[in-house]
C-alpha atoms as a PDB file:
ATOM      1  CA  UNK A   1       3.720   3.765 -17.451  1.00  0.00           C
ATOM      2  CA  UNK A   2       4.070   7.763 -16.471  1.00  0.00           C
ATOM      3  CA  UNK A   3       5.579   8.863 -13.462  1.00  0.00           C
ATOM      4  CA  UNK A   4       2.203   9.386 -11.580  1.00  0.00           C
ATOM      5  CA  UNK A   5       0.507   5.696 -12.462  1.00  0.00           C
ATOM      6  CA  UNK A   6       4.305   4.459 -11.430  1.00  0.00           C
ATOM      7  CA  UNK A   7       3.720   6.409  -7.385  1.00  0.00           C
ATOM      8  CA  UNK A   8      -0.365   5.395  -7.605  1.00  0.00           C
ATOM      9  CA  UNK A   9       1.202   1.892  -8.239  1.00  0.00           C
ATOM     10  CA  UNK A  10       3.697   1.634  -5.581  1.00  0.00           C
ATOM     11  CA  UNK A  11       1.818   3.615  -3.354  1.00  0.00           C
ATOM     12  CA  UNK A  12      -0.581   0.066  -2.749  1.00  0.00           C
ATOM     13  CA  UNK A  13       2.672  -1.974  -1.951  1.00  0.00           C
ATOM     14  CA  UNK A  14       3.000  -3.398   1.421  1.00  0.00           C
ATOM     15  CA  UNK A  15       5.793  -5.277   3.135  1.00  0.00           C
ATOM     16  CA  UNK A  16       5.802  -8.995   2.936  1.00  0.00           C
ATOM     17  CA  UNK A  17       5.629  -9.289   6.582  1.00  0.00           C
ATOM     18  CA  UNK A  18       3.155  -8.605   9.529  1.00  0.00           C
ATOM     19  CA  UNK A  19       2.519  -9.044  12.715  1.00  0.00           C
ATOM     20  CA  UNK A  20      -0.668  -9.322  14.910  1.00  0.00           C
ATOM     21  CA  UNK A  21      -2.245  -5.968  15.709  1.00  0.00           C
ATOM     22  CA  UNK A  22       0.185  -4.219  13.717  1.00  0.00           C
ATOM     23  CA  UNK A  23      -3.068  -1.969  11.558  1.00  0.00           C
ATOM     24  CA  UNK A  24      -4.874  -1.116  14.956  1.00  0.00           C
ATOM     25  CA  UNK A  25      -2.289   1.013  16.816  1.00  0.00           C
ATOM     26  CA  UNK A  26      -2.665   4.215  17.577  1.00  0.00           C
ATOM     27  CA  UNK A  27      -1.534   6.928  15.259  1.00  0.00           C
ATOM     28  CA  UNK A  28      -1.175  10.683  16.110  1.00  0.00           C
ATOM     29  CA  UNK A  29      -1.289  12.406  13.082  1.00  0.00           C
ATOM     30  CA  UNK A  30      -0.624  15.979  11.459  1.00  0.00           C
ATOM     31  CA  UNK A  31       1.187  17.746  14.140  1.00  0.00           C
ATOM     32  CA  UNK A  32       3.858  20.183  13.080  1.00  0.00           C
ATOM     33  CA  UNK A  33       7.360  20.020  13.660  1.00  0.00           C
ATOM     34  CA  UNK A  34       8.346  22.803  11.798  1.00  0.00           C
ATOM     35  CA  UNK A  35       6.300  26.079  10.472  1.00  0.00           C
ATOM     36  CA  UNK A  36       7.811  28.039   7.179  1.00  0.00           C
ATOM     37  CA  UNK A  37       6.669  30.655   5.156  1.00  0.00           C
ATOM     38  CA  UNK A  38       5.152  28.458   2.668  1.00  0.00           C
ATOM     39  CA  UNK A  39       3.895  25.374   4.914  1.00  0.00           C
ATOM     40  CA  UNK A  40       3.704  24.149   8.222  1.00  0.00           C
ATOM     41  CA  UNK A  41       5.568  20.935   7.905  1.00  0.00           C
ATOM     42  CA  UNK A  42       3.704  17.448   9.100  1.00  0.00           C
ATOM     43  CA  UNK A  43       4.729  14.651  11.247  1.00  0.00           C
ATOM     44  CA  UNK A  44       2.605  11.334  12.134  1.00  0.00           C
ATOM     45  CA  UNK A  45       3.998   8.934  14.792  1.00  0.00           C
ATOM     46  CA  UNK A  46       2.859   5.340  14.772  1.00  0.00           C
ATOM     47  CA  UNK A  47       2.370   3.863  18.793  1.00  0.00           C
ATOM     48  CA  UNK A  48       3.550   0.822  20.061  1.00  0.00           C
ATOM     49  CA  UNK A  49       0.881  -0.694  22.970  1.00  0.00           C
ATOM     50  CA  UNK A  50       2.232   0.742  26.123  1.00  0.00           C
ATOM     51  CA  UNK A  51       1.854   1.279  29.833  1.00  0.00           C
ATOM     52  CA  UNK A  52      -0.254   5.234  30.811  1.00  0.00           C
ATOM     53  CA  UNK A  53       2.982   7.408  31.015  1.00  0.00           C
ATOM     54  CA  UNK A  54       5.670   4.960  29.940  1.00  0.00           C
ATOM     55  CA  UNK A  55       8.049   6.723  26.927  1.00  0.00           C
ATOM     56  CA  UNK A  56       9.314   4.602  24.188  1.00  0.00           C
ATOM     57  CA  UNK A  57      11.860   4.640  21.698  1.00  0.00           C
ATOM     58  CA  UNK A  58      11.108   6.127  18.648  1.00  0.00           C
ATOM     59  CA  UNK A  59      12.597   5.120  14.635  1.00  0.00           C
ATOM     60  CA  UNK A  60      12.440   8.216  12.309  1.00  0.00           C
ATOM     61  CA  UNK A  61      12.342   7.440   8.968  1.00  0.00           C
ATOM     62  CA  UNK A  62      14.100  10.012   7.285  1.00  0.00           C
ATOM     63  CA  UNK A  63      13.196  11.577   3.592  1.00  0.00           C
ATOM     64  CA  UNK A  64      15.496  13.059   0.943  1.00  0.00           C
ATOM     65  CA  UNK A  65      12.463  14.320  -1.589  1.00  0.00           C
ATOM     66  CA  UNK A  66      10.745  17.289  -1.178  1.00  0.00           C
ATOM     67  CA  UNK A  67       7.440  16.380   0.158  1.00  0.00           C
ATOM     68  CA  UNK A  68       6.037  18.864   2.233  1.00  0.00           C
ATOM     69  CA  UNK A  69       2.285  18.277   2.289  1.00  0.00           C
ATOM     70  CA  UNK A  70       3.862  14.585   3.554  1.00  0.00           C
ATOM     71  CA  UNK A  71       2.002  12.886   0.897  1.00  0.00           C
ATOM     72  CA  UNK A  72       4.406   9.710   0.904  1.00  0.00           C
ATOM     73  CA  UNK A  73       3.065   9.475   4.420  1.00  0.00           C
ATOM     74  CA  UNK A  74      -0.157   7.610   3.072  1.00  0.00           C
ATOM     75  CA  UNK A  75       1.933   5.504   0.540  1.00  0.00           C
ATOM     76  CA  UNK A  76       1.904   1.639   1.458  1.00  0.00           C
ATOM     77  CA  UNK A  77       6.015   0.966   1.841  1.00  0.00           C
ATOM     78  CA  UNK A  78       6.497   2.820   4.605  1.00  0.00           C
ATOM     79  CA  UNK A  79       2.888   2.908   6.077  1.00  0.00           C
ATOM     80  CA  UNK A  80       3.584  -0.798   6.713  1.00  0.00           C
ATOM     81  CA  UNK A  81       6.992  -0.090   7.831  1.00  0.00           C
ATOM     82  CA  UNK A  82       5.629   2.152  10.703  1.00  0.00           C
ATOM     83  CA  UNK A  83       3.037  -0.485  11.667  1.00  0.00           C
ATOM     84  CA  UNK A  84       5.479  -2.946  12.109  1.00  0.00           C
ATOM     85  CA  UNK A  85       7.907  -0.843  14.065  1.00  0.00           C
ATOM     86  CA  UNK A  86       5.285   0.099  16.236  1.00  0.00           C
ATOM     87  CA  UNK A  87       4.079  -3.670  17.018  1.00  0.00           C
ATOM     88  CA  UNK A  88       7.797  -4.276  17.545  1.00  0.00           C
ATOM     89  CA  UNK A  89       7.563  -1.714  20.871  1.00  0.00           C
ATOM     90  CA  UNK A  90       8.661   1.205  19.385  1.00  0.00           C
ATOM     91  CA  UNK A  91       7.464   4.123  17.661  1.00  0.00           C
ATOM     92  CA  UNK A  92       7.884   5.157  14.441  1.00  0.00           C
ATOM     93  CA  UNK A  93       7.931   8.653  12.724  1.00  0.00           C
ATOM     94  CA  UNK A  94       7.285   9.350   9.196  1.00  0.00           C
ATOM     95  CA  UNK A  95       7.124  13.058   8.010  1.00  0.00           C
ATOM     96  CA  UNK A  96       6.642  16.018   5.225  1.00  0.00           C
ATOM     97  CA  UNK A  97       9.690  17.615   4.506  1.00  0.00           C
ATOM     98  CA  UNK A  98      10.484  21.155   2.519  1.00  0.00           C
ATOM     99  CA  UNK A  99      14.970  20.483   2.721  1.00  0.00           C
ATOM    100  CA  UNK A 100      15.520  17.034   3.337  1.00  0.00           C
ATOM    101  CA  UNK A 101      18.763  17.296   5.120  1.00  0.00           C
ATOM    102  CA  UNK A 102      17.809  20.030   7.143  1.00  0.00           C
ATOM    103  CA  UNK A 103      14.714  18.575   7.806  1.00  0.00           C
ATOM    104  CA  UNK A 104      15.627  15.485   9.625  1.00  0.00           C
ATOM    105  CA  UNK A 105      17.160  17.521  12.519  1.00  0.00           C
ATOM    106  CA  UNK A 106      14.363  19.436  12.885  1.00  0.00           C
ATOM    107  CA  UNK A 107      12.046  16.650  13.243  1.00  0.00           C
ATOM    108  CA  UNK A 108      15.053  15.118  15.899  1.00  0.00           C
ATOM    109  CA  UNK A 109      15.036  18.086  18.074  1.00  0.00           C
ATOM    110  CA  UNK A 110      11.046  18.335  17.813  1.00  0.00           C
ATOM    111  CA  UNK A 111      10.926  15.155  19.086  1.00  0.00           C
ATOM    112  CA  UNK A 112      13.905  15.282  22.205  1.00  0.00           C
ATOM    113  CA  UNK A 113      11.970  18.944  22.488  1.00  0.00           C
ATOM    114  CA  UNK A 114       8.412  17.096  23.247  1.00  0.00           C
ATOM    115  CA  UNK A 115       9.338  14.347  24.298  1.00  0.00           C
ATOM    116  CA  UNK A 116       7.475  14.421  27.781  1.00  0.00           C
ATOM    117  CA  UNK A 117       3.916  15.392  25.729  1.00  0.00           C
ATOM    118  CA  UNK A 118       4.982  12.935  22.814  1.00  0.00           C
ATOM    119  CA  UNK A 119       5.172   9.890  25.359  1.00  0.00           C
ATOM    120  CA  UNK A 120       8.761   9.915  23.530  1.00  0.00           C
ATOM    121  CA  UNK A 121      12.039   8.795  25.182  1.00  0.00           C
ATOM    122  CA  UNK A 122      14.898  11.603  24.051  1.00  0.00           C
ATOM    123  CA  UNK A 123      17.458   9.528  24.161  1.00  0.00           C
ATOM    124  CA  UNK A 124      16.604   6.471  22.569  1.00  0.00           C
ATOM    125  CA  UNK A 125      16.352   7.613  19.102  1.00  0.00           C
ATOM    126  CA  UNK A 126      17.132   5.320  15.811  1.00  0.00           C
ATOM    127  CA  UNK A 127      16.868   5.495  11.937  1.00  0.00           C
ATOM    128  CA  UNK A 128      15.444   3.606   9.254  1.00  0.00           C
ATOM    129  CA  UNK A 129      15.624   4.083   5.510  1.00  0.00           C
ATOM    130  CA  UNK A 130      15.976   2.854   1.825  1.00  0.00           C
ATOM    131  CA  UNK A 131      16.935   3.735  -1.207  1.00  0.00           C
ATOM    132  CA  UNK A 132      17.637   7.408  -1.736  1.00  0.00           C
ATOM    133  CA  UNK A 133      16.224   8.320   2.272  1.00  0.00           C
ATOM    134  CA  UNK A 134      19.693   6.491   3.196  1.00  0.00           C
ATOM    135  CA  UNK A 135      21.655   9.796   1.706  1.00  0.00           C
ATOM    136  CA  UNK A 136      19.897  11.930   4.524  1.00  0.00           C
ATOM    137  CA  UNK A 137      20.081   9.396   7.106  1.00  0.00           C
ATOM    138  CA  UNK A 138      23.405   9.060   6.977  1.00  0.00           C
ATOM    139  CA  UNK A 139      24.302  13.073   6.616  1.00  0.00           C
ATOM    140  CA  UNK A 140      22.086  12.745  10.072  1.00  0.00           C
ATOM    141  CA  UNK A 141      24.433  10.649  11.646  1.00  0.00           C
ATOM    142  CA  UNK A 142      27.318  12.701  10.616  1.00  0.00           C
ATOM    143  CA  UNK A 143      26.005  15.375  13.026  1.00  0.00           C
ATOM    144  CA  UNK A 144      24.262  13.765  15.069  1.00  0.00           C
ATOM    145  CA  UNK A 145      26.279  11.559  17.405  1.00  0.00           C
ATOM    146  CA  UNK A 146      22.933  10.885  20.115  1.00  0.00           C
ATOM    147  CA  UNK A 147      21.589   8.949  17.546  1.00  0.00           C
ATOM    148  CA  UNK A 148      21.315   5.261  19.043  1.00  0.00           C
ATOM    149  CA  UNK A 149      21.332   3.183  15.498  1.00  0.00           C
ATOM    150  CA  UNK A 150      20.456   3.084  12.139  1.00  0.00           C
ATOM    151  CA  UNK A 151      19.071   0.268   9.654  1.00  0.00           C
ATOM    152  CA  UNK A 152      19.688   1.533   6.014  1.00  0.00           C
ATOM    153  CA  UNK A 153      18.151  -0.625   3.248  1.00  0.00           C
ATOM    154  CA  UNK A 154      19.554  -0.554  -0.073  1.00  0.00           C
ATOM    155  CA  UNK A 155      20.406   3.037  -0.054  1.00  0.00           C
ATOM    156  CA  UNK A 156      22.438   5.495  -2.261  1.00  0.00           C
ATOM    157  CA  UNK A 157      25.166   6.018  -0.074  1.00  0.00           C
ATOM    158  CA  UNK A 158      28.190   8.361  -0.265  1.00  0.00           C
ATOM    159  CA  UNK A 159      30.651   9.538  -3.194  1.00  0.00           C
ATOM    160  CA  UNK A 160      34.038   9.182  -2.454  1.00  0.00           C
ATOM    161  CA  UNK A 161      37.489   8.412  -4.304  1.00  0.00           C
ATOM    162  CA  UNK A 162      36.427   9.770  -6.940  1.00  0.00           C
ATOM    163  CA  UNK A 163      33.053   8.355  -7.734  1.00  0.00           C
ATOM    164  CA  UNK A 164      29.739  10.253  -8.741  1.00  0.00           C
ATOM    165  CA  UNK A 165      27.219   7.580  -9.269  1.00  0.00           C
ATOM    166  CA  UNK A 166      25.259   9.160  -5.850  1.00  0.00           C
ATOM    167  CA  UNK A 167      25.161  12.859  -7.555  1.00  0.00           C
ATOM    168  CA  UNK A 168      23.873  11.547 -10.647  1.00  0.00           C
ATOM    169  CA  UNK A 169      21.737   9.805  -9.129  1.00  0.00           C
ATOM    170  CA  UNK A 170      20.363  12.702  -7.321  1.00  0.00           C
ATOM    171  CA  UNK A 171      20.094  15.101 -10.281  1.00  0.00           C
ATOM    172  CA  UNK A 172      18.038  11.908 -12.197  1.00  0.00           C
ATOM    173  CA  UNK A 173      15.729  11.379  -9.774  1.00  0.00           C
ATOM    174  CA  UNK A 174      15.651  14.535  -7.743  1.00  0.00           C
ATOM    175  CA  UNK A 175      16.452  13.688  -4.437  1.00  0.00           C
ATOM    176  CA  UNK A 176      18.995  15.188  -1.978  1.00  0.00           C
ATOM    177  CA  UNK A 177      22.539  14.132  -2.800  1.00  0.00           C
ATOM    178  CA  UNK A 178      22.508  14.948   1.781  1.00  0.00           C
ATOM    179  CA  UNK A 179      26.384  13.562   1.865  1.00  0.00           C
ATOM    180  CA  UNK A 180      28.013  15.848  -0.819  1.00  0.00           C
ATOM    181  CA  UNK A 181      31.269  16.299   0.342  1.00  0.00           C
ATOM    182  CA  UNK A 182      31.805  14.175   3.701  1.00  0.00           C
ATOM    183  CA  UNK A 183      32.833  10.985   3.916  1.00  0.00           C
ATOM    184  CA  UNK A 184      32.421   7.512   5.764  1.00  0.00           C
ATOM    185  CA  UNK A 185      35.152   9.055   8.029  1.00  0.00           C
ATOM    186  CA  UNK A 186      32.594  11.592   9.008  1.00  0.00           C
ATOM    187  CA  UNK A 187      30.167   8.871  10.672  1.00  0.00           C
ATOM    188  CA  UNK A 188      30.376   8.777  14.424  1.00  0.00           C
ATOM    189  CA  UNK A 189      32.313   5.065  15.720  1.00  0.00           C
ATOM    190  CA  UNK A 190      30.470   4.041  18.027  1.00  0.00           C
ATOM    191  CA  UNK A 191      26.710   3.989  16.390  1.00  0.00           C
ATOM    192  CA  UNK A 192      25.794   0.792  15.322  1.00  0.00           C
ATOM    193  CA  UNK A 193      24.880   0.708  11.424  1.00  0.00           C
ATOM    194  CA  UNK A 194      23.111  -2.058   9.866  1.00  0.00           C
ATOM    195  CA  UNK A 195      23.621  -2.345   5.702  1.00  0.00           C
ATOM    196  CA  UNK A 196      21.105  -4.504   3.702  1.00  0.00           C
ATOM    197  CA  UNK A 197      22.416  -5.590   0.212  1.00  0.00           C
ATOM    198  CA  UNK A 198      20.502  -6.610  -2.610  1.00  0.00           C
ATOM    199  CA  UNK A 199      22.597  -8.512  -4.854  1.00  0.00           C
ATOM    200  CA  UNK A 200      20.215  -7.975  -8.103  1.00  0.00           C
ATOM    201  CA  UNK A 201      20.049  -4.596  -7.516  1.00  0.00           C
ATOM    202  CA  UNK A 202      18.522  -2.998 -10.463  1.00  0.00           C
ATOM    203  CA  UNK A 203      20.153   0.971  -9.958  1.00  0.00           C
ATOM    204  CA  UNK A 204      23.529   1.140 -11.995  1.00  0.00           C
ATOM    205  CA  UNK A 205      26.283   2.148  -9.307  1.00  0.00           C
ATOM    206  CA  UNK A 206      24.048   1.765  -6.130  1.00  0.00           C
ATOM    207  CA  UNK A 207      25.830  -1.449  -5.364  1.00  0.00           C
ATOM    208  CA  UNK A 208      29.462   0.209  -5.761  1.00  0.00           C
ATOM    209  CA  UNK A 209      28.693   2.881  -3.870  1.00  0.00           C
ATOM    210  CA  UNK A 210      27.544   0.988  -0.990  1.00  0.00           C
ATOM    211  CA  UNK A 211      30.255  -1.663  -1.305  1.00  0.00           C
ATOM    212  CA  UNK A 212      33.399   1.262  -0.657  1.00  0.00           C
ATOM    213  CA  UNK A 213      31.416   2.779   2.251  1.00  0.00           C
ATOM    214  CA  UNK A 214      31.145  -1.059   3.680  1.00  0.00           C
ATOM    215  CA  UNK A 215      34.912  -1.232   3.425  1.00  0.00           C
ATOM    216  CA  UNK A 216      35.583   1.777   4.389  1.00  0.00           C
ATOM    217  CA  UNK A 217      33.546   1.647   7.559  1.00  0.00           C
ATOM    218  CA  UNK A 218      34.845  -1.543   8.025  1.00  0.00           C
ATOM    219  CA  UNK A 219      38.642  -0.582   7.867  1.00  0.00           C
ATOM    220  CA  UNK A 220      37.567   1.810  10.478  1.00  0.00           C
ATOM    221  CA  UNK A 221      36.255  -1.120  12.832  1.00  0.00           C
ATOM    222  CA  UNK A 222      32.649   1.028  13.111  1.00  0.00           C
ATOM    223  CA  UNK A 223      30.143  -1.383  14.402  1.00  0.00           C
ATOM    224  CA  UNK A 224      28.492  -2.707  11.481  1.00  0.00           C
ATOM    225  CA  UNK A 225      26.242  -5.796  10.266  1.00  0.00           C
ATOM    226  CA  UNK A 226      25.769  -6.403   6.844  1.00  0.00           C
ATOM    227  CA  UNK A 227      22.765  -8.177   5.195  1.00  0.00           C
ATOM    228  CA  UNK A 228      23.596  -9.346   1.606  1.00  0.00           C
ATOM    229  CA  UNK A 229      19.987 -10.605  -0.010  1.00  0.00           C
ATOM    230  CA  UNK A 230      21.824 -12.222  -2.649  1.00  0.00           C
ATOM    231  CA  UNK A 231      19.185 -13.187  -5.081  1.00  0.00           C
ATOM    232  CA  UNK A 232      17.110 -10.270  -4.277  1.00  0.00           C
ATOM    233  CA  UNK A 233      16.151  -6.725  -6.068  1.00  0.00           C
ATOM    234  CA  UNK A 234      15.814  -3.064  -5.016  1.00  0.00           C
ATOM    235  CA  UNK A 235      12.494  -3.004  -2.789  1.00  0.00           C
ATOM    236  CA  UNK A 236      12.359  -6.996  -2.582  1.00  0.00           C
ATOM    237  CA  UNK A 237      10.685  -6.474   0.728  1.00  0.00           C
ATOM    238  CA  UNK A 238       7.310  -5.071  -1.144  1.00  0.00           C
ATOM    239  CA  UNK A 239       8.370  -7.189  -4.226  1.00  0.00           C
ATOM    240  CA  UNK A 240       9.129 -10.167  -3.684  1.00  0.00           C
ATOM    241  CA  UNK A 241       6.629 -12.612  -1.318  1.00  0.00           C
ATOM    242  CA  UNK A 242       8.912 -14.978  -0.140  1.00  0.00           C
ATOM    243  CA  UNK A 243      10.441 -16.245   3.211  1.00  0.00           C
ATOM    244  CA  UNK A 244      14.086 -14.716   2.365  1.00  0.00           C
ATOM    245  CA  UNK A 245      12.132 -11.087   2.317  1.00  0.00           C
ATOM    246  CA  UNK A 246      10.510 -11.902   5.673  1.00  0.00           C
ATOM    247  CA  UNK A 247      13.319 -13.205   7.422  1.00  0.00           C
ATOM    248  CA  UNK A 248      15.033  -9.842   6.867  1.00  0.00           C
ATOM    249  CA  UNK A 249      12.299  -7.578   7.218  1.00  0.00           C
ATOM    250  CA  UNK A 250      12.456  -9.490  10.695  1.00  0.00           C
ATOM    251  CA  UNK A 251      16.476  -8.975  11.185  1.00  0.00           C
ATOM    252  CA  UNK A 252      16.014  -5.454  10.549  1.00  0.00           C
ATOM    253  CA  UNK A 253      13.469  -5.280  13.299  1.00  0.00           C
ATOM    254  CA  UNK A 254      15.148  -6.726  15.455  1.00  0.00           C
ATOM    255  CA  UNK A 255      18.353  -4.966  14.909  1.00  0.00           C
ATOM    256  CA  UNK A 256      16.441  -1.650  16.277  1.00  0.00           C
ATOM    257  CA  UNK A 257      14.944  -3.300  19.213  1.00  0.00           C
ATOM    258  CA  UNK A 258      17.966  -4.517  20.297  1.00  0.00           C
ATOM    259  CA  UNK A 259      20.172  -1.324  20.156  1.00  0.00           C
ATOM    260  CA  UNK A 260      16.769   0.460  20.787  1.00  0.00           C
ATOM    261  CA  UNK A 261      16.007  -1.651  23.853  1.00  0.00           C
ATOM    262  CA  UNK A 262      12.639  -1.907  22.988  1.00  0.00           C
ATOM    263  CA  UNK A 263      10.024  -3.394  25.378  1.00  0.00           C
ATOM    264  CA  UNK A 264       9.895  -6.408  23.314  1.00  0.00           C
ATOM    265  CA  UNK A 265      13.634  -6.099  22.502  1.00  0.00           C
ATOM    266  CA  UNK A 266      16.926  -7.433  24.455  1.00  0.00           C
ATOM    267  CA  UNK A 267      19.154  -5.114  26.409  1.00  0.00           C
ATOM    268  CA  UNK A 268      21.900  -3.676  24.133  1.00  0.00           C
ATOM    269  CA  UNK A 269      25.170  -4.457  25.021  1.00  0.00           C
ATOM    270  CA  UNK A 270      27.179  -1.865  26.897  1.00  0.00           C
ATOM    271  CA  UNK A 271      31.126  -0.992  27.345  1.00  0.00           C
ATOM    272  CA  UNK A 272      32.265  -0.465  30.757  1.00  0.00           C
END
């Protein structure tokens, strides 16, 4: 199979899971976060139900390929993962994207910019990617400390003591290698991170990667949760229709509406 019948193929994937309502919220679509020379750079954000003038949080789904017409927008992974974060009580944001790890903050200070016409709330702000979108999410964190949380599915990660399986990775596939150069001592301490694990991963090195930045975040005492899927493969949430893939597609949900405090989410814990 070429490289375009592989994207039409996965582009008709949706995750195992759903939830009432979740294809018949409203969607604002097209606007533009960011105008360049050569485009004018789309976002669409998906809309929980919610009370005339109430703001919500909001889960941007960051993007380490060059997309800028925002074509992956329309593809069925993430289309589904916007529904469901929007029948969850939040909103979700999925954009086009020129530099993907410049990007990302421009789409962050769009939305704290707009928030009052967006029906967004500023400071309730979390992340959500996979695969090679967790490279930019976590270069966001890095300098972004407002950032409330982050779920990261299994993502290329970070290169450090001496490994390069994340650059090659990069220059294979063509994404942005967004962490070149920092390390999990770079990540703020006091976001909460959420890891999910598939033990049959299918990527050579994606697993050893992510397994140093879990101890290394770890050593730090950063406030993590882990999710090992033990028996399960890269994308096993649009692969794999069984209850272990929904029961973590649900954890993950509920991981941002918790530290999101989503309207149909528990108050996050606070220090005094």
């Amino acid at each position: 199979m070429d490289r375009e019948a592989k994207l039409r193929e996965i582009a008709k994937k949706r995750v195992f899971y759903t939830l009432p309502g979740m294809d018949t919220l409203a969607v604002r679509r097209d606007i533009t976060y960011r105008a360049t020379s050569g485009a004018s750079l789309p976002m669409d954000i998906y809309y929980p139900v919610a009370q005339p003038g109430q703001r919500v949080p909001v889960v941007v789904m960051p993007l380490a390929y060059p997309d800028p017409q925002g074509g992956v927008r329309t593809y069925g992974p993430v289309t589904s993962w916007a529904q469901l974060i929007a029948a969850s009580g939040m909103a979700a944001v999925l954009y086009g994207s020129e530099a993907p790890a410049e990007d990302v903050h421009a789409v962050l200070h769009h939305l704290r910019d707009h928030a009052n016409a967006l029906d967004l709330d500023p400071e309730r702000i979390g992340l959500l990617a996979e695969s090679a979108n967790v490279t930019v999410a976590l270069s966001a964190l890095m300098r972004d400390s407002a950032l409330r949380c982050a779920a990261l599915l299994c993502g290329f990660t970070i290169d450090f003591d001496g490994s390069t399986t994340v650059a090659a990775a990069a220059r294979e596939y063509g994404f942005a290698d967004a962490c070149a150069g920092r390390s999990v001592d770079d990540l703020p301490a006091d976001v909460p991170l959420l890891f999910v694990r598939a033990g049959c991963e299918h990527f050579p090195g994606l697993n050893d990667a992510l397994d140093l930045v879990v101890r290394r975040a770890l050593a730090r005492n950063l406030p993590l949760t882990l999710v090992n899927h033990a028996t399960g493969a890269h994308g096993f949430e649009v692969d794999e229709d069984r209850d272990i893939s929904r029961f973590i597609v649900r954890q993950v949900l509920e991981f941002l509406g918790y530290y999101l405090e989503s309207q149909n989410g528990r108050m996050a814990e606070r220090q005094d």
